[in-house]
N, C-alpha and C. Protein backbone atom coordinates (compact mmCIF):
# COMPACT_ATOMS: atom_id res chain seq x y z
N UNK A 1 -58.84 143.23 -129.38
CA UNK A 1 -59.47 144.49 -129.10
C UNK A 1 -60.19 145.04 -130.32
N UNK A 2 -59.55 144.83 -131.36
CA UNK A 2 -60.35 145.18 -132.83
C UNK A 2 -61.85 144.75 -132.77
N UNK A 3 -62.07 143.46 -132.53
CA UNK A 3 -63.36 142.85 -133.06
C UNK A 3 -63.93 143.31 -131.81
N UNK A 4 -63.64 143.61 -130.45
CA UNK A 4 -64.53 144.67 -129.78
C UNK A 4 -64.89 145.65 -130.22
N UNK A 5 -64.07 146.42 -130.56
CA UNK A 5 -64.63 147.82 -130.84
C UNK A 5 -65.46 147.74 -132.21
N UNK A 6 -65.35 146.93 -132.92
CA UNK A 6 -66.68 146.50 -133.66
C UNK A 6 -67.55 146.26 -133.62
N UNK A 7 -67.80 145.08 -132.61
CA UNK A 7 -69.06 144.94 -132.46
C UNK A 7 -69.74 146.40 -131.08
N UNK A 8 -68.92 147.01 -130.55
CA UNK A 8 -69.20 148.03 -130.02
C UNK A 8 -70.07 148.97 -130.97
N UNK A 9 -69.04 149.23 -132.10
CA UNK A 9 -70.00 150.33 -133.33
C UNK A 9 -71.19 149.84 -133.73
N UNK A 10 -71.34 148.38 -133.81
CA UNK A 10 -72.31 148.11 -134.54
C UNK A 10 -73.49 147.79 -133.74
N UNK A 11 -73.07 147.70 -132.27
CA UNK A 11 -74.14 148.01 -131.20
C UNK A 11 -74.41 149.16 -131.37
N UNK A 12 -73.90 150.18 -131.14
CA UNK A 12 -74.07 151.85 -131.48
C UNK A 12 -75.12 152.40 -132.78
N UNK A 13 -74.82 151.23 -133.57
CA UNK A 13 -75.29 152.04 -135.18
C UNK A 13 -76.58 151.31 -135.09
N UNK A 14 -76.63 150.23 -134.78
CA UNK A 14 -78.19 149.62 -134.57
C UNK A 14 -79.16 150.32 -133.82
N UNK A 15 -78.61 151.11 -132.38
CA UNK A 15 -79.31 151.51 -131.69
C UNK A 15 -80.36 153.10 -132.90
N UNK A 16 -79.31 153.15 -133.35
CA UNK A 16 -79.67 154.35 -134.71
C UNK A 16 -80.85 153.80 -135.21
N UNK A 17 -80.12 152.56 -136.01
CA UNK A 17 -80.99 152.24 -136.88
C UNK A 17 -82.88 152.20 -136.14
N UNK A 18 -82.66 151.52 -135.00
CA UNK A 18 -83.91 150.83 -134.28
C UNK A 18 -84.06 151.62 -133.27
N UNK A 19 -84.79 152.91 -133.13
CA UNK A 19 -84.85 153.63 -132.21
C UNK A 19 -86.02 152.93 -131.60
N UNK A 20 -85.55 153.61 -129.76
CA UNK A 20 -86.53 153.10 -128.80
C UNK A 20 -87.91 153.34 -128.93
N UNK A 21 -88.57 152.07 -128.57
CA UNK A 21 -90.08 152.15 -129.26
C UNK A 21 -90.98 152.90 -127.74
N UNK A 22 -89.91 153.11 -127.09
CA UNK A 22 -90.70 153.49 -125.69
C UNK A 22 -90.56 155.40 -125.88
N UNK A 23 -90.93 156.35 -125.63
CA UNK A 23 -91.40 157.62 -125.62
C UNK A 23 -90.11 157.99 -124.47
N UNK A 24 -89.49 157.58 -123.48
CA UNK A 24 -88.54 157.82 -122.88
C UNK A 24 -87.05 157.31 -123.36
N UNK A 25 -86.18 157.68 -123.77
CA UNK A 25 -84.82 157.11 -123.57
C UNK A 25 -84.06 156.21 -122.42
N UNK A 26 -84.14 155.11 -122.82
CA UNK A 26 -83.48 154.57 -121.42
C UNK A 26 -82.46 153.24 -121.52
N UNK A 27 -82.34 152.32 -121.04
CA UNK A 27 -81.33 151.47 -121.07
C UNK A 27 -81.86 150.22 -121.88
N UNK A 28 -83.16 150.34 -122.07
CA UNK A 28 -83.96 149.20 -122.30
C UNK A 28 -83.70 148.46 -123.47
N UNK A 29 -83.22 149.18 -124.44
CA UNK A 29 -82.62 148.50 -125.55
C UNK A 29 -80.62 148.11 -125.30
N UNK A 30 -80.35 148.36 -124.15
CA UNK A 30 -78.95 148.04 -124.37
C UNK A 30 -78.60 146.61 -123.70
N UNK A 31 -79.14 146.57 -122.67
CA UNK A 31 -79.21 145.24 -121.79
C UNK A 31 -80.72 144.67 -122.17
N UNK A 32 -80.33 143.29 -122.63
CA UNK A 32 -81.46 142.49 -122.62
C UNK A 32 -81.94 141.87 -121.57
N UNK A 33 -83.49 141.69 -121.55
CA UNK A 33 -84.33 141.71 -120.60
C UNK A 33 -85.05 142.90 -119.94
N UNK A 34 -84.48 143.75 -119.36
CA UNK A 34 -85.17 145.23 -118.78
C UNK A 34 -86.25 145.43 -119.41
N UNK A 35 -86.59 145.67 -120.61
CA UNK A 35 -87.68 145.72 -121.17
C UNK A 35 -89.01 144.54 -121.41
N UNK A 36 -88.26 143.81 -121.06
CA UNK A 36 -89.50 142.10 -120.97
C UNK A 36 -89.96 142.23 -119.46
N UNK A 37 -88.71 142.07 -118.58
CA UNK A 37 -89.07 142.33 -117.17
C UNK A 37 -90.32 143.91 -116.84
N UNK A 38 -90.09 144.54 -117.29
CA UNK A 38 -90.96 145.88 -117.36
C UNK A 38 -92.00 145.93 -117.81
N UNK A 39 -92.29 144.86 -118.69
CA UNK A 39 -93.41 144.20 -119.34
C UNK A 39 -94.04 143.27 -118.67
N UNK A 40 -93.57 143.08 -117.69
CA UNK A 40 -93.78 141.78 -116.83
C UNK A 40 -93.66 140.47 -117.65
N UNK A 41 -93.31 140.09 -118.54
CA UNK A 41 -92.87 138.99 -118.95
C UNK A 41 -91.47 138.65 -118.29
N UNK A 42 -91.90 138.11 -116.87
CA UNK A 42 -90.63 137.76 -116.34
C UNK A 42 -90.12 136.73 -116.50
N UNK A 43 -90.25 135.98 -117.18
CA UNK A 43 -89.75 134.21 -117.60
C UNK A 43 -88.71 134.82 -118.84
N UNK A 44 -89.08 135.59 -119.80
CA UNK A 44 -88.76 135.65 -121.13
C UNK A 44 -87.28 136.72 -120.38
N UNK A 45 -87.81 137.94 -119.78
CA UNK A 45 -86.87 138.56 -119.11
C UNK A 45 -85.47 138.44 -118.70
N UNK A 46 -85.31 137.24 -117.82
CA UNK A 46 -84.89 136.00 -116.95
C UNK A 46 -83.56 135.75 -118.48
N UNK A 47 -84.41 134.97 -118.93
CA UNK A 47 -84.09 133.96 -119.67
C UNK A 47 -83.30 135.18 -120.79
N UNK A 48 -83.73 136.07 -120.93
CA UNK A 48 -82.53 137.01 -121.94
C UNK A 48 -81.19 137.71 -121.67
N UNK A 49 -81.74 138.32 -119.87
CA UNK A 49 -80.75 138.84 -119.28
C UNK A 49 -79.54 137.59 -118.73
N UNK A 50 -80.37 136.26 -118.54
CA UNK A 50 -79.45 135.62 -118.18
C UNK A 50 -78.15 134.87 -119.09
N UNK A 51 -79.13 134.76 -120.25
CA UNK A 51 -77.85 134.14 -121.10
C UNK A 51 -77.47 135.35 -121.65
N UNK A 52 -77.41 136.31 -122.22
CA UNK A 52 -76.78 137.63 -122.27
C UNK A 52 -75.45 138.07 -121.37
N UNK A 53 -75.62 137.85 -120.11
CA UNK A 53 -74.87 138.00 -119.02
C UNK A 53 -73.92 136.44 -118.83
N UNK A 54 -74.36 135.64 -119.39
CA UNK A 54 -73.53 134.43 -119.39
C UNK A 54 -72.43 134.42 -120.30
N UNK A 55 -73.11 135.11 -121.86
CA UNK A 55 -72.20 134.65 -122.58
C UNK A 55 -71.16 135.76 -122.68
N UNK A 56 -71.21 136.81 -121.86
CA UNK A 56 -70.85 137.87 -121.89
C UNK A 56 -68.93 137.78 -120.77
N UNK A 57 -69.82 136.79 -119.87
CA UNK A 57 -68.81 136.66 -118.48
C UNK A 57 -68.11 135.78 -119.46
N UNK A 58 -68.68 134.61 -119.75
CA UNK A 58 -67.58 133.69 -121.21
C UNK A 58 -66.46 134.03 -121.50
N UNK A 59 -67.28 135.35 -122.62
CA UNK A 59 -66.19 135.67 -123.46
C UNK A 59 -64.76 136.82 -122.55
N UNK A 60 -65.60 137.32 -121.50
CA UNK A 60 -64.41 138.18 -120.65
C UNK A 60 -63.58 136.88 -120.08
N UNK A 61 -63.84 135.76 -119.48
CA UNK A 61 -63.34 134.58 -118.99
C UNK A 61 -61.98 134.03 -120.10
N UNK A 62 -62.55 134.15 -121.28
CA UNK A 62 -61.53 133.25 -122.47
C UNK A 62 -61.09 134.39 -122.82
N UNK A 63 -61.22 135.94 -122.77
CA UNK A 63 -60.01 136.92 -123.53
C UNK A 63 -58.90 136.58 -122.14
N UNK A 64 -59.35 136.62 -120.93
CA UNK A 64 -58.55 136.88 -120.28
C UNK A 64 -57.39 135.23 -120.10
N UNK A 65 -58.54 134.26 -120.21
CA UNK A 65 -57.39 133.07 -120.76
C UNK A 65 -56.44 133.33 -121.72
N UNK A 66 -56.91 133.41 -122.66
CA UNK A 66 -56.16 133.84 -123.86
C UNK A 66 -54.75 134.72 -123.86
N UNK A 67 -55.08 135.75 -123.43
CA UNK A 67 -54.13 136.70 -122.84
C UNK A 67 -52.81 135.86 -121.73
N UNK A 68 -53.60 134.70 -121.04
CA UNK A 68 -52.34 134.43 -120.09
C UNK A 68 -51.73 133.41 -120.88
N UNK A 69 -52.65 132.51 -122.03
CA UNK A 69 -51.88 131.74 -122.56
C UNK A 69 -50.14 132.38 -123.55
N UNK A 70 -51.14 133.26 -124.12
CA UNK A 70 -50.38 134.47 -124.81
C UNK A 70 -49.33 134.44 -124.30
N UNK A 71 -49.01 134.80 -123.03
CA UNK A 71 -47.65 135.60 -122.45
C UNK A 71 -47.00 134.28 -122.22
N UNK A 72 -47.54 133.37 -122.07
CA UNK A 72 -46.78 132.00 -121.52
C UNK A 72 -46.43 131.36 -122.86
N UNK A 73 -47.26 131.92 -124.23
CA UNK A 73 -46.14 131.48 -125.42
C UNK A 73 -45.28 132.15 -125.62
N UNK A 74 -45.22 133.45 -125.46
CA UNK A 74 -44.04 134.30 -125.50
C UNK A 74 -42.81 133.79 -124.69
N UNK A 75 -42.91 133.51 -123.69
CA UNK A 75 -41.79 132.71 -122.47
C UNK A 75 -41.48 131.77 -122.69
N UNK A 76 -42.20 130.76 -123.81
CA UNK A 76 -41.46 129.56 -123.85
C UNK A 76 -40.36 129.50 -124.72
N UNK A 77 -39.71 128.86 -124.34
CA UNK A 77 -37.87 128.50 -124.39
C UNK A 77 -37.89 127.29 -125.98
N UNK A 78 -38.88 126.09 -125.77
CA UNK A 78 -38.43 125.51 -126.73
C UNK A 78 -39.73 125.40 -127.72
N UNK A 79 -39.52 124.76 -128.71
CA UNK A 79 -40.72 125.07 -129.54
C UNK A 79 -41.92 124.12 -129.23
N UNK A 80 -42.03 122.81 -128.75
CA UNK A 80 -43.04 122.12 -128.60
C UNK A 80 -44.09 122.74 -127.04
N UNK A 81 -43.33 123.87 -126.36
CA UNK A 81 -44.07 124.31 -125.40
C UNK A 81 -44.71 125.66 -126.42
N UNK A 82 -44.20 126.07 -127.30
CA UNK A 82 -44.57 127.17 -127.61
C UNK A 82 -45.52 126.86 -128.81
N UNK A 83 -45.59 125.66 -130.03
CA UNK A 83 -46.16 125.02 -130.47
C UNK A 83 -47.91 125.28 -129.37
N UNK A 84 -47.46 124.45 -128.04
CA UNK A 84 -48.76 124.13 -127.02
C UNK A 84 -50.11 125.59 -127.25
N UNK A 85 -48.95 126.10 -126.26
CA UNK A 85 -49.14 127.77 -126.06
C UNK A 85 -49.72 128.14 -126.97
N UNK A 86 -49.33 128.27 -128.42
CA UNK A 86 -50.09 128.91 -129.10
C UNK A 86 -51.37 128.68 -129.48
N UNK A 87 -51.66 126.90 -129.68
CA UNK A 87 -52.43 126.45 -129.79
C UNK A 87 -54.00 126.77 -128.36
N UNK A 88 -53.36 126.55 -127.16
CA UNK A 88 -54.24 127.19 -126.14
C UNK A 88 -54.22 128.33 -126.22
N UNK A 89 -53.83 130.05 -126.71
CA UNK A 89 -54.31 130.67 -127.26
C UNK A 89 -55.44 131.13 -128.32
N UNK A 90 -55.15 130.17 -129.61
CA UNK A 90 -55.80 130.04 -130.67
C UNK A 90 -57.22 130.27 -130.10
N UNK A 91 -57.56 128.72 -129.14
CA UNK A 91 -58.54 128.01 -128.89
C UNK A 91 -59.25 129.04 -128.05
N UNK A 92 -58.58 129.72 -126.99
CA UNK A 92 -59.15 130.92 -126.25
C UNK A 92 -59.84 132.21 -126.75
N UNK A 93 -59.14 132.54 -127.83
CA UNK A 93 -59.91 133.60 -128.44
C UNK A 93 -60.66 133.08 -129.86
N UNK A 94 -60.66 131.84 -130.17
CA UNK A 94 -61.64 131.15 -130.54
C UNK A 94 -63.15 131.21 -130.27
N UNK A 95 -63.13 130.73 -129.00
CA UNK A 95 -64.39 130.27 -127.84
C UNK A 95 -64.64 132.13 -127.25
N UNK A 96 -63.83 132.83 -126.96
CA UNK A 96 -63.84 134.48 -126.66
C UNK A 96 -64.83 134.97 -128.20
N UNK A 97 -64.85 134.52 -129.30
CA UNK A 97 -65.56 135.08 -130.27
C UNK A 97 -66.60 134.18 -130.42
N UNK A 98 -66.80 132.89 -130.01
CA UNK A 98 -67.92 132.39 -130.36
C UNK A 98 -68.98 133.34 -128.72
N UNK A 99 -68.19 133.37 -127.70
CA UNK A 99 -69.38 133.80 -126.57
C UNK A 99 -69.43 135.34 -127.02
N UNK A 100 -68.96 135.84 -127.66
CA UNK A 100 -69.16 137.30 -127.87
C UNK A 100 -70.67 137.30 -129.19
N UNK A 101 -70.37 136.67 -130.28
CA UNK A 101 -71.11 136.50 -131.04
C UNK A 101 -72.21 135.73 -130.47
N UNK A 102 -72.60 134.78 -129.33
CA UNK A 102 -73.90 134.75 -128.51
C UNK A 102 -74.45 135.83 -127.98
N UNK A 103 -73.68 136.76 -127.66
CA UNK A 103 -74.00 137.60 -126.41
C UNK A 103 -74.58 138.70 -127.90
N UNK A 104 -73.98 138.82 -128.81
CA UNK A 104 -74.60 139.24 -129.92
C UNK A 104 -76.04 139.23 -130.07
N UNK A 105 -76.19 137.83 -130.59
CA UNK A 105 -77.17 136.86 -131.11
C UNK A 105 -78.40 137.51 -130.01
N UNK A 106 -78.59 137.51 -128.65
CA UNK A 106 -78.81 137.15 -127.51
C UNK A 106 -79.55 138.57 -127.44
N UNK A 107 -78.81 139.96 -127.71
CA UNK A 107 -78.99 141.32 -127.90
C UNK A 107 -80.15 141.39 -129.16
N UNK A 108 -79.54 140.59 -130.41
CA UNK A 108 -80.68 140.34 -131.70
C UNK A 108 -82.28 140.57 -131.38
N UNK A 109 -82.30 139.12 -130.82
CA UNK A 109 -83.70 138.58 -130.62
C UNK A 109 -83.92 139.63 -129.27
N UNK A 110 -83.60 140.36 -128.20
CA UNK A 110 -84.12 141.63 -127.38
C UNK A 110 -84.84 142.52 -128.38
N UNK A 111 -83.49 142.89 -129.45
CA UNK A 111 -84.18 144.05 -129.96
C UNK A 111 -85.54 143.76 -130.43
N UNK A 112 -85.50 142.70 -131.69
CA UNK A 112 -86.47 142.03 -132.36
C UNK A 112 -87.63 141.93 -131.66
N UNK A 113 -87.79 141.21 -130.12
CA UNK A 113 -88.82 141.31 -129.63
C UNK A 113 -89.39 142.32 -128.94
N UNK A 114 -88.50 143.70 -128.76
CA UNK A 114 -89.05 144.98 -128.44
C UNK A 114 -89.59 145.58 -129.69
N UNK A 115 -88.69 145.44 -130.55
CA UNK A 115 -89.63 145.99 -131.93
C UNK A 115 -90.48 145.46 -131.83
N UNK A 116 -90.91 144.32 -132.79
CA UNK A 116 -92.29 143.35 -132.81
C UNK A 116 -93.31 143.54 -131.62
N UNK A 117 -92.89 143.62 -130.56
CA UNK A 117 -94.22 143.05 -129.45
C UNK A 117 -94.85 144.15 -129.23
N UNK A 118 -94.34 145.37 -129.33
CA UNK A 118 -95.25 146.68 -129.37
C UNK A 118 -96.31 146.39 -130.05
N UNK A 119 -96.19 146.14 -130.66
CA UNK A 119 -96.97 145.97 -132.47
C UNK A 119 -98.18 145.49 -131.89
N UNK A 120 -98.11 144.18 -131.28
CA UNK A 120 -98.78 142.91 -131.11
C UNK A 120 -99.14 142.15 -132.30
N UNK A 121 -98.21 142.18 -133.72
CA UNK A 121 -98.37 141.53 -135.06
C UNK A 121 -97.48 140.51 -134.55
N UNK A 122 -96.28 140.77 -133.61
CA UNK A 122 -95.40 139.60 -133.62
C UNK A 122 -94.87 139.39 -132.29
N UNK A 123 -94.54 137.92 -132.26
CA UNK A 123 -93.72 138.18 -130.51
C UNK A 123 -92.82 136.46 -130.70
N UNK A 124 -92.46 136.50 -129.49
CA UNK A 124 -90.91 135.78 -129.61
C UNK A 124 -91.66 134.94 -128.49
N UNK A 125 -91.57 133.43 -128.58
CA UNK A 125 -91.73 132.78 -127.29
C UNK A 125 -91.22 131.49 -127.23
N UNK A 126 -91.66 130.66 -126.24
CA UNK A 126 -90.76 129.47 -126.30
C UNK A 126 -91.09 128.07 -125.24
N UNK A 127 -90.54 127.29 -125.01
CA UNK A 127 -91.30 126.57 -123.69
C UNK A 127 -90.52 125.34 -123.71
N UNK A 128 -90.86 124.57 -122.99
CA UNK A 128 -90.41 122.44 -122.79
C UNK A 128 -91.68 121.96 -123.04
N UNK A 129 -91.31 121.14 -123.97
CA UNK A 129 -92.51 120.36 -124.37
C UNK A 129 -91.64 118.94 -124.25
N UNK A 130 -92.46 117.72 -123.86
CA UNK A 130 -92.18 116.66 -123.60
C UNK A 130 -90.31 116.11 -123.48
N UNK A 131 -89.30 117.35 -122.89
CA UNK A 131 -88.16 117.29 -122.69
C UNK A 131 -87.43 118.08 -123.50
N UNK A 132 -87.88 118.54 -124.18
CA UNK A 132 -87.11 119.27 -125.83
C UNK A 132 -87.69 120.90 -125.61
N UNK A 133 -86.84 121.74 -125.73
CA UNK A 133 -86.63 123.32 -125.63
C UNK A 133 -86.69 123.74 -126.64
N UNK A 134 -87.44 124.57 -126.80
CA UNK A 134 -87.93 125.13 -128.29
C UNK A 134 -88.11 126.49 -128.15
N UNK A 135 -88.10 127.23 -129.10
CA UNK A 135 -88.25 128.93 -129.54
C UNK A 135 -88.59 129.16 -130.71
N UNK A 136 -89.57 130.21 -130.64
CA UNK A 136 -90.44 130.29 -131.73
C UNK A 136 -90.96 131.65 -131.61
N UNK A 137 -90.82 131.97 -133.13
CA UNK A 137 -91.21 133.61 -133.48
C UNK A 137 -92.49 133.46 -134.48
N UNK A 138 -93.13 134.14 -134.07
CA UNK A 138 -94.71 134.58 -134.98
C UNK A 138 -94.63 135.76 -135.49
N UNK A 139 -95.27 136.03 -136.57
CA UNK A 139 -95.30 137.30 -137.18
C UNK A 139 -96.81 137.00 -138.27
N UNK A 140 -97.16 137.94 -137.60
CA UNK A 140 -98.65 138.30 -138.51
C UNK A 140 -98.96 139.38 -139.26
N UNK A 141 -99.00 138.84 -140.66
CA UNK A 141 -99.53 140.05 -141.59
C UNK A 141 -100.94 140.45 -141.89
């Protein structure tokens, strides 16, 4: 619960830092995509809200593993089950901080490309080229 409510503040304090570049207050910087989709860049949209929302279900998926491994090390009787247990714990809120820190990452590059693309000095894009997935940021001075 700690490293939630952290990265909670530091969602909070960013929003400070990087105020909305839009003249209305709205959600557009909290959920990624809304603001690409609104832009009609619906591919880029798509593609933010969706892994955003992926890595998001993840990490609720592995706290809540975690948590059952948890109670089932607490219950165990001898040590090589509880040895197990802990270890499938570990690993749960392991993988619970790596999808949290995507879902991070994921929020990053939203903001970044709402800042920047106002501008039109910079923008965030990406594509398949001959099988291989690529992403790529421009910035013009």
């Amino acid at each position: 619960m700690a490293l939630t409510r952290k990265i909670f503040c530091i969602i909070l304090f960013s929003l400070v830092v990087f105020p909305a570049p839009v003249k209305k207050k709205s959600f557009t910087l909290i959920i990624p995509g809304i603001k690409q989709i609104k832009s009609r860049e619906y591919v880029k949209g798509i593609i933010l809200a969706g892994s955003f929302f992926g890595f998001a279900i993840g990490a609720f998926l592995k706290n809540r593993d975690g948590y059952k491994y948890y109670d089932l090390y607490k219950a165990a009787t001898d040590s090589d089950t509880a040895v197990y247990y802990r270890r499938k714990t570990e690993g749960s809120f392991k993988d619970r901080n790596f999808f949290m820190l995507g879902a991070l990452g994921v929020w990053v590059v939203h903001i970044l490309d709402i800042k920047f693309s106002d501008r039109k000095r910079a923008s965030i894009g990406g594509g398949v080229e001959k099988g291989n997935l690529y992403l790529g940021f421009r910035l013009s001075f």
